[in-house]
Protein backbone atom coordinates (compact mmCIF):
# COMPACT_ATOMS: atom_id res chain seq x y z
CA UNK A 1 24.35 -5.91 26.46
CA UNK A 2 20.87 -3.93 25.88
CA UNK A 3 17.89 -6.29 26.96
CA UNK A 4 15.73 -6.36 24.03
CA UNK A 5 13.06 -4.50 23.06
CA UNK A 6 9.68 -5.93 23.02
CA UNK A 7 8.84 -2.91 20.73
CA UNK A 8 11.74 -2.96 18.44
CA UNK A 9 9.84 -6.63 17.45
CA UNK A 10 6.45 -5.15 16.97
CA UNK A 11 7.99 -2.13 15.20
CA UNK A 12 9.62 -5.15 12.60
CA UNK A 13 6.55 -7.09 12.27
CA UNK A 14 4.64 -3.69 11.73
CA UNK A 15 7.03 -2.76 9.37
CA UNK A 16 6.73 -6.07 7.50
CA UNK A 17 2.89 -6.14 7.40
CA UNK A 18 3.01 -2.30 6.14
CA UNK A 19 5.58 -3.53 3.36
CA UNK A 20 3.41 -6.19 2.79
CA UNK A 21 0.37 -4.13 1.91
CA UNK A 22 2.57 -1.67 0.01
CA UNK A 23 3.60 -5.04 -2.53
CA UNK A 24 0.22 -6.31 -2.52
CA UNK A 25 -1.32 -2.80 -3.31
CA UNK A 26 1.82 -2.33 -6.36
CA UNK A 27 0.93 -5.81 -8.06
CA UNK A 28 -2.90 -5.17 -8.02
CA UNK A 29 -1.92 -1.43 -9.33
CA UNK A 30 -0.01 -3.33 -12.24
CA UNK A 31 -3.07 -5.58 -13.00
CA UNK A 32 -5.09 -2.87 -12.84
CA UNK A 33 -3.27 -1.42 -15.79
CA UNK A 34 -3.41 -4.62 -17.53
CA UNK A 35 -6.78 -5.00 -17.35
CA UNK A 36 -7.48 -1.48 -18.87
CA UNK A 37 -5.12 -2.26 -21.08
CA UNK A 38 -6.81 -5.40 -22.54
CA UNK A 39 -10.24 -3.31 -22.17
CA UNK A 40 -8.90 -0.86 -24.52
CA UNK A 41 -7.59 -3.59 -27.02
CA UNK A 42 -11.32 -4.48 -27.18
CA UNK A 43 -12.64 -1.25 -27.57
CA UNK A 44 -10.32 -0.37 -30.70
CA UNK A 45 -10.96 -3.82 -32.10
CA UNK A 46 -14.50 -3.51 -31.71
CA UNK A 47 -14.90 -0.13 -33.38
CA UNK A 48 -12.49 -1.43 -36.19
CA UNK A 49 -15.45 -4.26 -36.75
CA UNK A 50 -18.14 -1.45 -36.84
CA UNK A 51 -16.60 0.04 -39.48
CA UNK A 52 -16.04 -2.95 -41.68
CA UNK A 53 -19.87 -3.62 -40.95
CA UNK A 54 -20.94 -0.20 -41.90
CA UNK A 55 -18.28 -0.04 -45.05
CA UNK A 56 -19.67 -3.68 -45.88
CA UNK A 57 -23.41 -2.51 -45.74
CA UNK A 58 -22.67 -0.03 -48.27
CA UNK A 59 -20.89 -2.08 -50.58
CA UNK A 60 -23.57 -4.85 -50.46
CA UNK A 61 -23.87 -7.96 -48.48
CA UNK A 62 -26.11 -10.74 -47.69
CA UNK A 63 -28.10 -11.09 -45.44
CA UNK A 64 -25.96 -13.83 -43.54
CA UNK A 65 -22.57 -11.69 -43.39
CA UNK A 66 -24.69 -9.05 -41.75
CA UNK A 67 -25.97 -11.34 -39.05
CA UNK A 68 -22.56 -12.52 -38.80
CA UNK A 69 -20.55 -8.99 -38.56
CA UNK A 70 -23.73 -8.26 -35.68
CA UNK A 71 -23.32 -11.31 -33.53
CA UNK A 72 -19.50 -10.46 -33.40
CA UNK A 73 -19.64 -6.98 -32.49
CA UNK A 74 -22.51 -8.36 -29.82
CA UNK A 75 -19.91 -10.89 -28.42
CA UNK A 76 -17.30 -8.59 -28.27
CA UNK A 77 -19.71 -6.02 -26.46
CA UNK A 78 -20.34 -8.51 -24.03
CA UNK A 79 -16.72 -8.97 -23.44
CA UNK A 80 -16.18 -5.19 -23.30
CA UNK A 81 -18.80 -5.34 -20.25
CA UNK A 82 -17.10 -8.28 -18.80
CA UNK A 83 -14.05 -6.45 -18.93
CA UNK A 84 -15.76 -3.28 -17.29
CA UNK A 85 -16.91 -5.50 -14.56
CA UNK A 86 -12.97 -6.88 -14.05
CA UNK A 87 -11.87 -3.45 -14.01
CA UNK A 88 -14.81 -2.50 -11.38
CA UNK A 89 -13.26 -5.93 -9.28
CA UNK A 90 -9.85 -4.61 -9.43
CA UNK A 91 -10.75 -0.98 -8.20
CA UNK A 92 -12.24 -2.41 -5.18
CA UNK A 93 -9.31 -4.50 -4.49
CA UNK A 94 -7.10 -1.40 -4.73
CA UNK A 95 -9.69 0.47 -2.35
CA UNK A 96 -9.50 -2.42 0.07
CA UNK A 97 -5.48 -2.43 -0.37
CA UNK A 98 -5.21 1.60 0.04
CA UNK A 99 -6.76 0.83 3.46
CA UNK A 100 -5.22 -2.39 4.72
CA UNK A 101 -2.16 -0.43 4.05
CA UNK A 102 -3.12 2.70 5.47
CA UNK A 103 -4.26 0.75 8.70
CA UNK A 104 -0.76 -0.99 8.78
CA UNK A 105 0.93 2.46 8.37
CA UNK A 106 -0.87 3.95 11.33
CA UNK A 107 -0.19 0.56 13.18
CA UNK A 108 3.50 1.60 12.92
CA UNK A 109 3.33 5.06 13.13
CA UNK A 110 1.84 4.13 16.84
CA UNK A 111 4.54 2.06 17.47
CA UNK A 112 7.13 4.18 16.45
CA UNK A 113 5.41 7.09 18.83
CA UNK A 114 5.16 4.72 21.62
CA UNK A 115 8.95 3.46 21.34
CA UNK A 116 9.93 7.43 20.81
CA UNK A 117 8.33 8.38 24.12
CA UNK A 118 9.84 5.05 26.01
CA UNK A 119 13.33 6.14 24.68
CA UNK A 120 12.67 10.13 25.98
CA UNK A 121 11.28 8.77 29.15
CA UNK A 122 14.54 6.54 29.73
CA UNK A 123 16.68 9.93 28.80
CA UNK A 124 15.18 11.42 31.29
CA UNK A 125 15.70 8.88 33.68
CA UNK A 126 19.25 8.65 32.60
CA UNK A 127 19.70 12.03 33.09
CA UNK A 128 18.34 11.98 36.72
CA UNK A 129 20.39 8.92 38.13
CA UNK A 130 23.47 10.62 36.16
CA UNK A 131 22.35 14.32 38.43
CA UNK A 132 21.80 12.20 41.39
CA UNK A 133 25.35 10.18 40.84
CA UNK A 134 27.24 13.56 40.11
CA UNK A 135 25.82 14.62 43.54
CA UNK A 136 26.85 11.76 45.44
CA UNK A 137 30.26 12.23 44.55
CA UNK A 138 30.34 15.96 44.64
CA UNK A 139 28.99 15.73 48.51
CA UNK A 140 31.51 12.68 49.13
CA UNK A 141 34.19 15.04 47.87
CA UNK A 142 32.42 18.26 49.71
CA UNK A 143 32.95 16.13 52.94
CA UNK A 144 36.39 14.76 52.21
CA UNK A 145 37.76 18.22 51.88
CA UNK A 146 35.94 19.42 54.60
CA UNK A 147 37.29 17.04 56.87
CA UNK A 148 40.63 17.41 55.87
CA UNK A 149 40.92 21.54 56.80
């Protein structure tokens, strides 16, 4: 049986922590989306109250219903910049995700380089004990046959 390889563990771990970032990175990617999502819900429904104030205005209203309408689109402006501000959050998140995953891809990647040179460095020490095996035998048979002319 192969004696295991302390690299074949870091190589998993690695591998988890890169898959890791990659989830993490795909659910803030989704709320991202969300978020602009809801953002845009606010800006159609606050441009849908602009025009009902400016249609009301020019039908006539009192002085009350106008103060009304304007507070409303003001609180829904301030949730539009609240929203703006969650989006902003988000987008650093993802930044900050983009390079924890990045870092735990090159983590890997070094890994994977380090166990690919360990495994030609074996091969080639394979090969030599195989060379110096075949010439054991070849000069054990050289001075069998030699021996028995």
């Amino acid at each position: 049986m192969a004696k295991p390889n302390p690299l074949d563990t870091l190589i998993d771990l690695a591998r988890n922590d890169a898959d890791e970032a990659a989830k993490k990175l795909q659910l803030l990617t989704t709320e991202r989306h969300s978020a602009k999502e809801q953002l845009s819900t606010l800006h159609v429904y606050r441009q849908d109250y602009a025009d009902r104030l400016q249609k009301a205005t020019l039908d006539g209203m009192s002085a009350s219903n106008y103060h009304n309408f304007r507070q409303f689109i003001a609180t829904l402006d301030e949730a539009i910049s609240q929203q703006n501000r969650v989006v902003a959050q988000i987008d650093l998140k993802i930044e900050n995700g983009k390079k924890q995953w990045y870092a735990e891809k090159r983590r890997l990647s070094s890994f994977e380089t380090l166990q690919a040179r360990q495994k030609r460095q074996q091969a080639v020490l394979d090969n030599r004990n195989e060379q110096r095996s075949n010439d054991e035998i070849s000069a054990i048979l050289f001075r069998r046959m030699g021996n028995t002319h």
